[in-house]
N, C-alpha and C. Protein backbone atom coordinates (compact mmCIF):
# COMPACT_ATOMS: atom_id res chain seq x y z
N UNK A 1 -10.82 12.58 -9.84
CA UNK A 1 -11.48 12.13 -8.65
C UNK A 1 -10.49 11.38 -7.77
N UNK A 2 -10.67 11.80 -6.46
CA UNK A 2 -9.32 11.08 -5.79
C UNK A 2 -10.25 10.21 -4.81
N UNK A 3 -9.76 8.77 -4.89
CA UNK A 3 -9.80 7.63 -3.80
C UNK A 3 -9.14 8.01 -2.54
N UNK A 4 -9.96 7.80 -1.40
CA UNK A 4 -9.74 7.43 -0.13
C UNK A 4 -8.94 5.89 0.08
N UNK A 5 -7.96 5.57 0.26
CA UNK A 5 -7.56 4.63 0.74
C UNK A 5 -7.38 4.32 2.03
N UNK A 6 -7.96 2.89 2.37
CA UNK A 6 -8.00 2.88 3.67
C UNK A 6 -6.78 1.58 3.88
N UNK A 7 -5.54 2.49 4.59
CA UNK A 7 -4.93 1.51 4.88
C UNK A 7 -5.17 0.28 5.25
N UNK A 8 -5.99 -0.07 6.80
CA UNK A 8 -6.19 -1.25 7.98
C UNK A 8 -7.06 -2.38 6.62
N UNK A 9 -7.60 -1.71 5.53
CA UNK A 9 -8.22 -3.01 5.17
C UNK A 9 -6.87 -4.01 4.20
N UNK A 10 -5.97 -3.04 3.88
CA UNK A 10 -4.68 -4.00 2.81
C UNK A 10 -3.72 -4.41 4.49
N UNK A 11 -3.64 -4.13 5.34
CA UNK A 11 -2.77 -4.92 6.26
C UNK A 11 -2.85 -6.42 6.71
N UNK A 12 -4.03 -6.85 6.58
CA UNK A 12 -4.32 -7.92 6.66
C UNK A 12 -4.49 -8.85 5.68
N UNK A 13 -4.82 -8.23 4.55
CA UNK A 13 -5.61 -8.80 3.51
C UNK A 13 -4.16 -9.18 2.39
N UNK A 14 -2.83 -8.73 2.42
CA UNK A 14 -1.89 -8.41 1.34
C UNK A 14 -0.73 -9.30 2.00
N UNK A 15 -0.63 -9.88 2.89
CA UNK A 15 0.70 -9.91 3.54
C UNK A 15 1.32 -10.98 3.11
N UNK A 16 0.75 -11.70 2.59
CA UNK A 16 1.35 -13.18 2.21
C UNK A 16 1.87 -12.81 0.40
N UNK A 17 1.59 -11.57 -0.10
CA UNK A 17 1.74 -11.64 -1.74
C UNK A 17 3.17 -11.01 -1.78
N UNK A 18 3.31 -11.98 -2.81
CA UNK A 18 4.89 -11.19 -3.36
C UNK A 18 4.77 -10.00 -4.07
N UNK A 19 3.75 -9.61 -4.53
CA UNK A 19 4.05 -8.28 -5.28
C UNK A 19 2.58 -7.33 -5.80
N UNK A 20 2.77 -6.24 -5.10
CA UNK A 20 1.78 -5.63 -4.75
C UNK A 20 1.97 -4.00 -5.58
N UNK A 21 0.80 -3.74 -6.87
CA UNK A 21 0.83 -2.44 -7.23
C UNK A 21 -0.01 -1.75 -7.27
N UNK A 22 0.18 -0.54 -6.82
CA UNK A 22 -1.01 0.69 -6.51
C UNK A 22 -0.53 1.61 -7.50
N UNK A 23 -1.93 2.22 -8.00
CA UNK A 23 -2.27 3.32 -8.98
C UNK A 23 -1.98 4.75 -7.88
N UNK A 24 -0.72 5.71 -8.62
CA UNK A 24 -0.65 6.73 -7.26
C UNK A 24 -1.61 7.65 -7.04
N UNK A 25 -2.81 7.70 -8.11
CA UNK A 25 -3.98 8.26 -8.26
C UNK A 25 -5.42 8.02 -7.01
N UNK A 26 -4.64 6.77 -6.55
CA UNK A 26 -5.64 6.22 -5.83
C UNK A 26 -5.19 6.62 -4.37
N UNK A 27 -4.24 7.17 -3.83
CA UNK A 27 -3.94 7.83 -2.69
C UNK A 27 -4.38 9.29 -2.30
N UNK A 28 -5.35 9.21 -1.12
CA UNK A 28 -5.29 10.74 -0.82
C UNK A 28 -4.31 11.43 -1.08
N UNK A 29 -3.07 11.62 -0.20
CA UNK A 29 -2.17 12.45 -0.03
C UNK A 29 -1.01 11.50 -0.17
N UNK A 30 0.56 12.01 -0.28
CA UNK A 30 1.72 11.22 -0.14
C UNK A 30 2.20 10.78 1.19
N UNK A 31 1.01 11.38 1.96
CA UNK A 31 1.58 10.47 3.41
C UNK A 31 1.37 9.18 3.48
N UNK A 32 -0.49 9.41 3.12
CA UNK A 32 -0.87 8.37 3.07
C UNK A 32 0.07 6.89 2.22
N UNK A 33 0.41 7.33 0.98
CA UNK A 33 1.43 6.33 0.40
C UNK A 33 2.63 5.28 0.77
N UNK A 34 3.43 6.62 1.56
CA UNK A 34 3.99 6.44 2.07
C UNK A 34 3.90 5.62 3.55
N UNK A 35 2.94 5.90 4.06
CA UNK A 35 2.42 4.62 5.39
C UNK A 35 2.54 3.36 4.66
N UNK A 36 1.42 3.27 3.63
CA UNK A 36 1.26 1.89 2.85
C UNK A 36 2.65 1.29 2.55
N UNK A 37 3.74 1.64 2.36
CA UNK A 37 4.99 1.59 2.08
C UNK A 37 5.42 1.12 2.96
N UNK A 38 5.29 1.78 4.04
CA UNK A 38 6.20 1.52 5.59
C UNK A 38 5.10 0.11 6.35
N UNK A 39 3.89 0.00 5.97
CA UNK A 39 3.11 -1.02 6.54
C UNK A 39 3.84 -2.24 5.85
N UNK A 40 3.60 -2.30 4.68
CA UNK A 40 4.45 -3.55 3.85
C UNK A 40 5.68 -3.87 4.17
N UNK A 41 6.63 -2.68 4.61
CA UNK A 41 7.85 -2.95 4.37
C UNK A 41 8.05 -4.04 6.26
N UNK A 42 7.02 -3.43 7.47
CA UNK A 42 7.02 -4.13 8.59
C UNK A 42 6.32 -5.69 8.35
N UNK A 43 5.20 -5.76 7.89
CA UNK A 43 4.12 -6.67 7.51
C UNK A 43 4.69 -7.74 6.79
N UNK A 44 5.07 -7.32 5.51
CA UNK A 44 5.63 -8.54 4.74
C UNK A 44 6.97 -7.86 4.08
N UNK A 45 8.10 -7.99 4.94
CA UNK A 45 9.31 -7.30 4.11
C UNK A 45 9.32 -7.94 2.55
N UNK A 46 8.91 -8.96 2.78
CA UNK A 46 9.13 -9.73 0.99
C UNK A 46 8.33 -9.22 -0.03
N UNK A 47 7.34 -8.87 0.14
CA UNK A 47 6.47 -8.13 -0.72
C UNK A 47 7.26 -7.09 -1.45
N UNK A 48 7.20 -7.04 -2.95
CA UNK A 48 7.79 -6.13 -4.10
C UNK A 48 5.96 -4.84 -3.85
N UNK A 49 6.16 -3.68 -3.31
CA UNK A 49 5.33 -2.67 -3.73
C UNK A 49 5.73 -1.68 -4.54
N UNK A 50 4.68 -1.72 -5.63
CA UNK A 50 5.19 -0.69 -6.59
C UNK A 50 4.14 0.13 -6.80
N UNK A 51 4.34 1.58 -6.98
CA UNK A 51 3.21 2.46 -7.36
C UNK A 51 3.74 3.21 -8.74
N UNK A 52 2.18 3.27 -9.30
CA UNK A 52 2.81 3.70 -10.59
C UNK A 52 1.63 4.64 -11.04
């Protein structure tokens, strides 16, 4: 079963954490991932994201 992830709700909600991991199961597609990636990396460069 694949999760919808909705980016706009972790942009706000994540930005202050040092370290942030997503299940890659839980992504529609690898674009989608990959946004989440590029949102963190503008949002909170300090944030460690890891998908596993």
């Amino acid at each position: 079963m694949k999760l919808k992830f909705n980016t706009q709700q972790y942009q706000t909600r994540a930005v202050e954490a040092l370290r942030v991991v997503f299940r890659d199961a839980s992504f529609a597609s690898d674009s989608v991932k990959i946004n989440v990636e590029q949102i963190f990396a503008q949002k909170s460069p300090n944030t460690d994201v890891k998908v596993i």
